[in-house]
N, C-alpha and C. Protein backbone atom coordinates (compact mmCIF):
# COMPACT_ATOMS: atom_id res chain seq x y z
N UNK A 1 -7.93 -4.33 -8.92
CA UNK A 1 -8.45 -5.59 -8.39
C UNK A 1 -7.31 -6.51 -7.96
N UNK A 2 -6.17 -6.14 -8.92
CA UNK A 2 -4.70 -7.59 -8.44
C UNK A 2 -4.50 -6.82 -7.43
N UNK A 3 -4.84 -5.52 -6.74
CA UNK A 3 -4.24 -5.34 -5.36
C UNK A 3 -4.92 -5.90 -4.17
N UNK A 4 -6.06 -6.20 -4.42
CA UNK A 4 -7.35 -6.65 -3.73
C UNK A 4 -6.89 -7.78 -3.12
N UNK A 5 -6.45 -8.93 -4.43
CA UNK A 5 -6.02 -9.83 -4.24
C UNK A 5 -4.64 -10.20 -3.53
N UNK A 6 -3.98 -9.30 -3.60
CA UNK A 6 -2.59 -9.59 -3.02
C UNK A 6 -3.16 -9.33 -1.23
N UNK A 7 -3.58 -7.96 -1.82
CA UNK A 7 -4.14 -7.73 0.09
C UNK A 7 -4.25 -8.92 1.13
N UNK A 8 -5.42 -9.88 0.15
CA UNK A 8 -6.04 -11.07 0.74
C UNK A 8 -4.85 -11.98 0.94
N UNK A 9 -4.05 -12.51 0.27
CA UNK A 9 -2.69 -13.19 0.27
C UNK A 9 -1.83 -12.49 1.28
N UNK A 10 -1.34 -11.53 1.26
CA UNK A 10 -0.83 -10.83 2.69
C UNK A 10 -1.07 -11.56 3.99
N UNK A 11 -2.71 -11.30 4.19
CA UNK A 11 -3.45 -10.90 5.48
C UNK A 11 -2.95 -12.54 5.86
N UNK A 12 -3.41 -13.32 4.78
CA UNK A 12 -3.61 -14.99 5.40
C UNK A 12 -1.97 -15.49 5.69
N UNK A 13 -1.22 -14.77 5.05
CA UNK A 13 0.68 -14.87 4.76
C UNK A 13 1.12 -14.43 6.29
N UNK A 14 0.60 -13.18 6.35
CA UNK A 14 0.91 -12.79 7.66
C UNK A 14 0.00 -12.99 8.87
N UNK A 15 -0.96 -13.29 8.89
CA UNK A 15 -1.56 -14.06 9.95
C UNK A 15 -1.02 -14.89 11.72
N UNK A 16 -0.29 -15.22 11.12
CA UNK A 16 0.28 -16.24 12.43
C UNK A 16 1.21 -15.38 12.70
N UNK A 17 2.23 -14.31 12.22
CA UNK A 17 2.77 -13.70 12.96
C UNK A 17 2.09 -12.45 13.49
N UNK A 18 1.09 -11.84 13.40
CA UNK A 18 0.10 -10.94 14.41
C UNK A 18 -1.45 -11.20 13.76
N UNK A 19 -2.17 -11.61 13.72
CA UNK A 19 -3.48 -11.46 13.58
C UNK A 19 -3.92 -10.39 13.49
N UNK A 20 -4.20 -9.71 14.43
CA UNK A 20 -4.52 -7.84 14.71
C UNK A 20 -3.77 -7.09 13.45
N UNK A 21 -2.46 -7.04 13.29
CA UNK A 21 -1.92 -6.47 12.86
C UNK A 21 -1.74 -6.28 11.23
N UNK A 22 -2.10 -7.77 11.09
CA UNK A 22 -2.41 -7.90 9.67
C UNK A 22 -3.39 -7.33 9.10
N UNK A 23 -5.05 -7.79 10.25
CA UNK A 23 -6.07 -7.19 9.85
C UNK A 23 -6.17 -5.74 9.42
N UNK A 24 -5.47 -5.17 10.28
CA UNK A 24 -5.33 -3.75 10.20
C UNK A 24 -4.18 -3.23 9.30
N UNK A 25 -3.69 -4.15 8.59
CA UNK A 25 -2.80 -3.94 7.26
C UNK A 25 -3.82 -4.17 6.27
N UNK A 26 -4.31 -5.29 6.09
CA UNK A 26 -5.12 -5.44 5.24
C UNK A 26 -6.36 -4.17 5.17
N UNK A 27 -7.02 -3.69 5.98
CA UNK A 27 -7.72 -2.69 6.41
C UNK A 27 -7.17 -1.51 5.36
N UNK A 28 -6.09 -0.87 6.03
CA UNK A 28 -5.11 0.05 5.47
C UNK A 28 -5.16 -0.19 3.53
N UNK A 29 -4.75 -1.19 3.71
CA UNK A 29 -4.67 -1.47 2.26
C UNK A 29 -6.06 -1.42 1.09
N UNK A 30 -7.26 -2.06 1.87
CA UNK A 30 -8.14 -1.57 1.21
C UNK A 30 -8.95 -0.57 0.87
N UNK A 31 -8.76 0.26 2.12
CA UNK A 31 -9.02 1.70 2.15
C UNK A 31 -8.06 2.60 0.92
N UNK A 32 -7.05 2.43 0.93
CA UNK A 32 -6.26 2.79 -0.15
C UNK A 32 -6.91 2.70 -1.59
N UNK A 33 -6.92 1.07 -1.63
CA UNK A 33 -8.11 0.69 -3.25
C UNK A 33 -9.46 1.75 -3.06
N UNK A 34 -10.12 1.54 -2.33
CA UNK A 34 -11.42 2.71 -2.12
C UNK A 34 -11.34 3.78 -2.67
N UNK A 35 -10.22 4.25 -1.78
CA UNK A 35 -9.76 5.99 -2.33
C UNK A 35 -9.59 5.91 -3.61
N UNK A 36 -8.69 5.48 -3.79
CA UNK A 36 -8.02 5.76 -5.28
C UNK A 36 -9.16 5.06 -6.55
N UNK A 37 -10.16 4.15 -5.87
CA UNK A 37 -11.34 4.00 -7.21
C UNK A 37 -11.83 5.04 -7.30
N UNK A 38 -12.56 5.53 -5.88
CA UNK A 38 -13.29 6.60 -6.10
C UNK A 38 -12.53 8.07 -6.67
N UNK A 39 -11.63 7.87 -6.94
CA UNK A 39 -10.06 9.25 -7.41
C UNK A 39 -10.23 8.72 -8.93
N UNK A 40 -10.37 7.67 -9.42
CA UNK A 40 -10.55 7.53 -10.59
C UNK A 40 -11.84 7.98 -11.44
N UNK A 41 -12.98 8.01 -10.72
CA UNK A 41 -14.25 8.69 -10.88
C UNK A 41 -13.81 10.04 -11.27
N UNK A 42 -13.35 10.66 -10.59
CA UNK A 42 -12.72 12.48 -10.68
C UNK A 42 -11.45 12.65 -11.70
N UNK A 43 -10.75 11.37 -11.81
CA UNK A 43 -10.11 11.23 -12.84
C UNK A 43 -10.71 11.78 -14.30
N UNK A 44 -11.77 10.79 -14.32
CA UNK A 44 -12.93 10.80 -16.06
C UNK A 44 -14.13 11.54 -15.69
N UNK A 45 -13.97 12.33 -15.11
CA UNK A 45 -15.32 13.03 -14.65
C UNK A 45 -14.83 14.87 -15.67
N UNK A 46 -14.02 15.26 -16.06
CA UNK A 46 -13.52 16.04 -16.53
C UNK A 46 -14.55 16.26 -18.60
N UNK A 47 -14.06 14.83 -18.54
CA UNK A 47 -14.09 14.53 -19.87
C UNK A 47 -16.16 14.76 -20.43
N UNK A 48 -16.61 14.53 -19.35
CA UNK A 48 -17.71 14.86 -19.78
C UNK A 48 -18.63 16.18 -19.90
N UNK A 49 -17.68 17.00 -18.57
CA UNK A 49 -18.20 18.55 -18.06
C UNK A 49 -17.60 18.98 -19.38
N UNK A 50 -16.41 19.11 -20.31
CA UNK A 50 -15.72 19.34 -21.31
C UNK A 50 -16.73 19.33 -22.14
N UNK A 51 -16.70 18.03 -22.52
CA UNK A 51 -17.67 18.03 -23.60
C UNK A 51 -19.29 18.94 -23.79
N UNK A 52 -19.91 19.13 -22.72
CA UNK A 52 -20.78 20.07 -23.07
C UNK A 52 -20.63 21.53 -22.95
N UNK A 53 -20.99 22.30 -23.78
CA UNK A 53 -20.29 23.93 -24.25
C UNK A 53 -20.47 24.77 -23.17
N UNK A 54 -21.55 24.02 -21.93
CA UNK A 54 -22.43 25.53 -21.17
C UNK A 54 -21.86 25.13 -20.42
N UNK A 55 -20.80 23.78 -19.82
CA UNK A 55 -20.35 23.63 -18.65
C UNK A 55 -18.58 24.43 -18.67
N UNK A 56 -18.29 24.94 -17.46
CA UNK A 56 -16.92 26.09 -17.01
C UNK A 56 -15.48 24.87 -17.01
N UNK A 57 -14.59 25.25 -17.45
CA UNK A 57 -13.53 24.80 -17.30
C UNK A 57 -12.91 24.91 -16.03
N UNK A 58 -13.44 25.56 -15.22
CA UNK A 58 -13.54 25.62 -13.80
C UNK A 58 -14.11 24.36 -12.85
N UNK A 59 -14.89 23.81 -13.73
CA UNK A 59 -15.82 22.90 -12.99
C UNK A 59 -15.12 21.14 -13.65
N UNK A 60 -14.37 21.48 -14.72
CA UNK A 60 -13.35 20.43 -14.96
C UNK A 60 -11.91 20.40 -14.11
N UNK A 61 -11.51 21.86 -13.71
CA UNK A 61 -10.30 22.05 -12.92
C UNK A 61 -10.36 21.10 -11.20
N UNK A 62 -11.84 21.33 -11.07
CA UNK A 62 -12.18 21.25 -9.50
C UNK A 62 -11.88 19.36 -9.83
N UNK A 63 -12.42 18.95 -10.53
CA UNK A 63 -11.99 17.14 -10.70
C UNK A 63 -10.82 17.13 -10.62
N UNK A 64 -10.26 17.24 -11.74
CA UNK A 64 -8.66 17.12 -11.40
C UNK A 64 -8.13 17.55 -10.13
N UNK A 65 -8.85 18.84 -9.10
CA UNK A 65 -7.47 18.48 -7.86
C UNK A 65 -8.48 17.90 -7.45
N UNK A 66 -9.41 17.56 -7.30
CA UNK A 66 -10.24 16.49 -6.43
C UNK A 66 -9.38 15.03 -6.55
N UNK A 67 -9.28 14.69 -8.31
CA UNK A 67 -8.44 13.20 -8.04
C UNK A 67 -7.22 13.25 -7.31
N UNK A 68 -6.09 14.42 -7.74
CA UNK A 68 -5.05 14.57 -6.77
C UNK A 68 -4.90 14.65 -5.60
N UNK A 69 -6.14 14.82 -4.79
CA UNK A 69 -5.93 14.84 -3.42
C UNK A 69 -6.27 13.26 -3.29
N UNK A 70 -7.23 12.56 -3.98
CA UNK A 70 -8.03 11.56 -3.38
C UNK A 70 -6.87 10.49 -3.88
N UNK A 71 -5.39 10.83 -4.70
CA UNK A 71 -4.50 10.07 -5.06
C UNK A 71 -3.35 9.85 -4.11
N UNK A 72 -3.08 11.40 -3.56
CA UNK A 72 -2.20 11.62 -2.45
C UNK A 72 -3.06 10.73 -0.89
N UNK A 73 -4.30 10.98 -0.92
CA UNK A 73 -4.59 10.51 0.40
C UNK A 73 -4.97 8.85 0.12
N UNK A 74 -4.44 8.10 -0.47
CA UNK A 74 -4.30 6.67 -1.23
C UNK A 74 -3.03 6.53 -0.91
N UNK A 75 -2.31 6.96 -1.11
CA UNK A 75 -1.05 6.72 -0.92
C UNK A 75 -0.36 6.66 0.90
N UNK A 76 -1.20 7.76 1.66
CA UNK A 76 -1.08 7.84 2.90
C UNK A 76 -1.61 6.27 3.37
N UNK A 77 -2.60 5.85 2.68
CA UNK A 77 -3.03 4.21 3.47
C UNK A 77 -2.24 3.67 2.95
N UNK A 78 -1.68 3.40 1.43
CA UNK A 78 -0.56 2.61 1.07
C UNK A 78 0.57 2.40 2.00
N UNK A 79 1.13 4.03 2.41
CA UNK A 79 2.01 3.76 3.21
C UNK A 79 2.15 3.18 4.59
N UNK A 80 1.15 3.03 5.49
CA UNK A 80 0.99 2.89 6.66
C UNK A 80 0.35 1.37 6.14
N UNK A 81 0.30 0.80 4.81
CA UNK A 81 0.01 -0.76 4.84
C UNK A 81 1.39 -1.37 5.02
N UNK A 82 2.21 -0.41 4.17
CA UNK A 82 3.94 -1.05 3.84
C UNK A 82 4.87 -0.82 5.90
N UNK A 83 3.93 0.33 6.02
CA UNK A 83 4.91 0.31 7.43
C UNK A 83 4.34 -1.15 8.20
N UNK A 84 2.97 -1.60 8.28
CA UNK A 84 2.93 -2.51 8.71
C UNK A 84 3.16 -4.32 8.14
N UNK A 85 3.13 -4.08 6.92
CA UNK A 85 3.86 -5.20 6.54
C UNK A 85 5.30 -5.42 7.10
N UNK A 86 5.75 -4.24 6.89
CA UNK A 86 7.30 -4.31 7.23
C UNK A 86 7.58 -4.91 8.14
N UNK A 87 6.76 -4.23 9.27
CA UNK A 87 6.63 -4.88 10.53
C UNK A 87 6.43 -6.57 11.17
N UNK A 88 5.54 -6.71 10.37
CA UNK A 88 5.26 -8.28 10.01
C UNK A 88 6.17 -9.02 9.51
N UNK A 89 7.10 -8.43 8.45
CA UNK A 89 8.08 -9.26 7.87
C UNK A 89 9.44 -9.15 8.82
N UNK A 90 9.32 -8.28 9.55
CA UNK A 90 10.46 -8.34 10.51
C UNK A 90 10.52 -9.28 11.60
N UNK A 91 8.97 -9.19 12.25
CA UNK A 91 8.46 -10.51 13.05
C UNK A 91 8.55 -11.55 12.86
N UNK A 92 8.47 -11.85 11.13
CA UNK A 92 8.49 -13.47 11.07
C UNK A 92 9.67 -14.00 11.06
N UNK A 93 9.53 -15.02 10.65
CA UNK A 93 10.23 -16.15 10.90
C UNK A 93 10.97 -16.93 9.46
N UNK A 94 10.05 -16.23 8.59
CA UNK A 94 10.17 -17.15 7.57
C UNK A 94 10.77 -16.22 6.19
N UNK A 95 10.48 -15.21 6.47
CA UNK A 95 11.30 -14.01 5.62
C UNK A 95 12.48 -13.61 6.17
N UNK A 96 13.29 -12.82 5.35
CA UNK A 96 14.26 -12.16 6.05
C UNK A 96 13.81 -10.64 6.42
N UNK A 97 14.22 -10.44 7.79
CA UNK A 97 14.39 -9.06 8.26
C UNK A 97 14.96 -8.28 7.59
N UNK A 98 15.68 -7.95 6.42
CA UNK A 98 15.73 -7.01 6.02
C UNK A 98 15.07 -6.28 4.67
N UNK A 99 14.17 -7.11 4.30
CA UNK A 99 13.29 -7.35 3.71
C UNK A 99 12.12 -6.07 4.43
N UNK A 100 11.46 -6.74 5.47
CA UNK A 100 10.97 -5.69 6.47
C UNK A 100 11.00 -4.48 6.26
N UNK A 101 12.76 -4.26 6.86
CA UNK A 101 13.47 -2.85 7.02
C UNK A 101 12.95 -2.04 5.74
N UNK A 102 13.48 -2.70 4.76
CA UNK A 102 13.37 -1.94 3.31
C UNK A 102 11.90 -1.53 3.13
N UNK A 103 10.69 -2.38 3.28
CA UNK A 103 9.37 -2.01 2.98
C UNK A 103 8.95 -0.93 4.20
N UNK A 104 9.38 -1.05 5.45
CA UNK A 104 9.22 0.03 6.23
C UNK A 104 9.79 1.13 6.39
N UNK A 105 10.58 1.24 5.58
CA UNK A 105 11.49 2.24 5.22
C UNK A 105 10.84 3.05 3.95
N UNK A 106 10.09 2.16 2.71
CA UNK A 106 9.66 2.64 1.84
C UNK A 106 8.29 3.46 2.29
N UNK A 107 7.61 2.78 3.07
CA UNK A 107 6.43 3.35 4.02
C UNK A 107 6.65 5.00 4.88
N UNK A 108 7.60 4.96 5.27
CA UNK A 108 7.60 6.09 5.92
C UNK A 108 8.13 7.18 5.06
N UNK A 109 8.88 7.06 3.99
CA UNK A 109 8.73 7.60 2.79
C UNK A 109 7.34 8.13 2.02
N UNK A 110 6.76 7.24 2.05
CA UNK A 110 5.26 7.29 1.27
C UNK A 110 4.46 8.23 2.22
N UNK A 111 4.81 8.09 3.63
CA UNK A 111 4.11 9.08 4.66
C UNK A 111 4.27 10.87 4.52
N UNK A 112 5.51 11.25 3.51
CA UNK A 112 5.36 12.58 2.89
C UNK A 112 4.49 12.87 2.13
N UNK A 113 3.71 12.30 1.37
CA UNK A 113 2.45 12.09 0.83
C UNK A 113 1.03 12.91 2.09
N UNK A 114 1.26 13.01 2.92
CA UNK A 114 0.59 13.58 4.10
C UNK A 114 0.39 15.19 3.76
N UNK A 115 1.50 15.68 3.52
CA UNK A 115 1.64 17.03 3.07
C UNK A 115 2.31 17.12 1.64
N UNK A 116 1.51 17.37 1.09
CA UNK A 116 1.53 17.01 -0.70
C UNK A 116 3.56 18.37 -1.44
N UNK A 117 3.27 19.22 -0.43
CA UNK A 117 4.21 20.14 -1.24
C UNK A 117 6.03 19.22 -0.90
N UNK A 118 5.65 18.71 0.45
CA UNK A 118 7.08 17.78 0.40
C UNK A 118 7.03 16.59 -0.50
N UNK A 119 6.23 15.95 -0.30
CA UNK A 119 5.80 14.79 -1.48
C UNK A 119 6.42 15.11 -2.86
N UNK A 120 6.18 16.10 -3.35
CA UNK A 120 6.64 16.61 -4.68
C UNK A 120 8.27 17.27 -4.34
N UNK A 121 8.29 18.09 -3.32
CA UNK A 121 9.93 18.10 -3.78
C UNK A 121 10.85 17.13 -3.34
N UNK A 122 9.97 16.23 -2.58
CA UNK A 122 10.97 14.54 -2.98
C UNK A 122 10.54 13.82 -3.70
N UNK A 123 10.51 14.08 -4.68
CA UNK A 123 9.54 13.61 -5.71
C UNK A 123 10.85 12.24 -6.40
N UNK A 124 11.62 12.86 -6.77
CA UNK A 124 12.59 11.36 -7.30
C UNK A 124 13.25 10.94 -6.68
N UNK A 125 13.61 11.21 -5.03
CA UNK A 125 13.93 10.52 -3.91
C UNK A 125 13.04 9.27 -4.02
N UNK A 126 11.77 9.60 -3.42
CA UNK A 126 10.81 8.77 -3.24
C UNK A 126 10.69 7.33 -4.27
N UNK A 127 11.30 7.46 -5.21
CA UNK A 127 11.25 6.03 -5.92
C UNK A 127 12.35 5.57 -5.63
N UNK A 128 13.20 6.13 -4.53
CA UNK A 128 14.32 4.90 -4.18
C UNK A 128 13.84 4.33 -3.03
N UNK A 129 12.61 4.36 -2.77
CA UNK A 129 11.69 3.74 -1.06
C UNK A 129 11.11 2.91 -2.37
N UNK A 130 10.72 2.39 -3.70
CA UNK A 130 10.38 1.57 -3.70
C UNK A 130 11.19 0.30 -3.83
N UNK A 131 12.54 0.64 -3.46
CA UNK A 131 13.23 -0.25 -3.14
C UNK A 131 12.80 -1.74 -2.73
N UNK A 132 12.47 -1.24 -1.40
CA UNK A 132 11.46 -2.72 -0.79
C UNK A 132 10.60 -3.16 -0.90
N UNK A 133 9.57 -2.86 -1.93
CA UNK A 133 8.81 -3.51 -2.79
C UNK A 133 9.23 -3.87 -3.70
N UNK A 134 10.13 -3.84 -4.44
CA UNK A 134 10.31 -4.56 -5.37
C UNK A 134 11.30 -5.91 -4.69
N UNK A 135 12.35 -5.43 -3.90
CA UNK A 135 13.12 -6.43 -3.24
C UNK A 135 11.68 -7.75 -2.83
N UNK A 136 11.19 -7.22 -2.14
CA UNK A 136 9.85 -7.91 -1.75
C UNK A 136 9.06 -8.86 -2.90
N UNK A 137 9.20 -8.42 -4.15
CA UNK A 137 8.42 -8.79 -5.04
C UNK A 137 9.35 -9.94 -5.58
N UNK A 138 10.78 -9.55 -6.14
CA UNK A 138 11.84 -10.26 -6.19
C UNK A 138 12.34 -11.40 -5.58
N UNK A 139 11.81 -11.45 -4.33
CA UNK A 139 12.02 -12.55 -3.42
C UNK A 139 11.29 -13.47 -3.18
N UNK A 140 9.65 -13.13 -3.41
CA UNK A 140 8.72 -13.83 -3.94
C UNK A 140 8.89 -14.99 -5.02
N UNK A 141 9.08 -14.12 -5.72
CA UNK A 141 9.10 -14.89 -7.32
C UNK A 141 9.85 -15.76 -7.51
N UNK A 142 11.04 -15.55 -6.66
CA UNK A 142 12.55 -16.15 -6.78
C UNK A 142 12.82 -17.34 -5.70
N UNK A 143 13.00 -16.71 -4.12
CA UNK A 143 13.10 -17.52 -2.77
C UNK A 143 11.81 -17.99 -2.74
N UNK A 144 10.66 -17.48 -2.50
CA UNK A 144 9.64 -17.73 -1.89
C UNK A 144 9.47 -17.81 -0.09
N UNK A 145 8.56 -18.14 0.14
CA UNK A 145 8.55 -18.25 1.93
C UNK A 145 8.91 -19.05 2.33
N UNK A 146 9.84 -19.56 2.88
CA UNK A 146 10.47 -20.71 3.85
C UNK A 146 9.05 -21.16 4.76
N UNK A 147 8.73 -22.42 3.94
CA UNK A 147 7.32 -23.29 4.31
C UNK A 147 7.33 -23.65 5.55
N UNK A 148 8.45 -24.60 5.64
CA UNK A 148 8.40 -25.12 7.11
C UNK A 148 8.16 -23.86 8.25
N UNK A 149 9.18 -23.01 8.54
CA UNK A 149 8.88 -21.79 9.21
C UNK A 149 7.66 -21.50 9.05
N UNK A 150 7.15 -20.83 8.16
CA UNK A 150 5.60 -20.31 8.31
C UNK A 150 4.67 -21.34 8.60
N UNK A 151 5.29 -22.67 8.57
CA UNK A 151 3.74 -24.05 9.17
C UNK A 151 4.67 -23.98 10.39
N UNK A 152 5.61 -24.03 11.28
CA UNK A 152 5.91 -23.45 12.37
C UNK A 152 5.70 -22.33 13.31
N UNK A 153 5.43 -21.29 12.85
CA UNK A 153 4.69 -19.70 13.28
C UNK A 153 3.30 -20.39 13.44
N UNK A 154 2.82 -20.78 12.13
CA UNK A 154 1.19 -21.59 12.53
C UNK A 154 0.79 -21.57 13.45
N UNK A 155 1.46 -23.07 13.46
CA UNK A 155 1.05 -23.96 14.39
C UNK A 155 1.22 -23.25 16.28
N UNK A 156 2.39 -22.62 15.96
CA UNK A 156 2.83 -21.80 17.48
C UNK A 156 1.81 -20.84 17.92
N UNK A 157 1.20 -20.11 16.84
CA UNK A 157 0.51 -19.20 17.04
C UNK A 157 -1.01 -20.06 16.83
N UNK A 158 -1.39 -21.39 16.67
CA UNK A 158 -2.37 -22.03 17.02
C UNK A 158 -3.21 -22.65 18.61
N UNK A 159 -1.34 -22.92 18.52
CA UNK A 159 -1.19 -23.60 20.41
C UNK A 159 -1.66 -22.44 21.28
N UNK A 160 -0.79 -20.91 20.88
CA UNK A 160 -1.28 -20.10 21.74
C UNK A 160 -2.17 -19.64 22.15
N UNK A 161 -3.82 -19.67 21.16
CA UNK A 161 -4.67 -18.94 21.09
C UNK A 161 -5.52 -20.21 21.78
């Protein structure tokens, strides 16, 4: 659900520097939450075929790669949310561009996730792409968004429309 929420904070954050683009980040991003609830279903869905004696351990196996795929294909929208954030944060005005770089960089990383057998043998590569999310998160907490700039993008992107 706190991803839900950040989503929503994003979309309105990044707004004035593409509209479209956000939407369709935000989009990306909730499709991701979708998947991966419904991957959590197949997650605990094991635990009950188990428990009764006449049901196949076969029919507990099939959940488990069911959640793994529906975890890997979560991650494919994750990534294509971070390629477009990135994007957004490179556009603006009020972040730094390299900020961007790093989350779009972590994104196209996350896009090996597409074909699950590379995914895994970059398997501890891949947590150095979360680099720019955390830089991202870090900068938040710490800098924050340069206000004036983003009520500048606003307003620019108010006049225009």
């Amino acid at each position: 659900m706190t991803y839900v929420v950040v989503t929503a904070l994003f979309y309105e954050l990044f707004k004035p520097v593409n509209k479209t683009v956000s939407l369709v980040a935000a989009f990306m991003s909730l499709m991701g939450c979708a998947v991966l609830a419904v991957g959590c279903v197949f997650y605990v869905a094991p635990l009950p075929a188990l428990a009764r004696a006449q049901q196949s351990p076969a029919l507990a196996l099939m959940f488990i790669k069911l959640y793994a795929q529906s975890f890997n294909t979560s991650f494919v929208f994750f990534a294509l949310y971070n390629l477009l954030i990135g994007y957004l944060i490179f556009r603006s005005t009020f972040m730094p561009r390299i900020l961007g770089v790093a989350l779009a960089f972590g994104g196209l990383a996350w896009l090996t996730f597409l074909w699950p057998p590379l995914a895994h043998s970059l398997g501890s590569y891949l947590l150095l792409c979360d680099v720019g999310e955390g830089a991202l998160i870090v900068w938040l907490l710490v800098k924050g968004v340069n206000s004036e700039r983003w009520n500048e993008q606003a307003k620019a992107t108010r006049l225009a429309s």
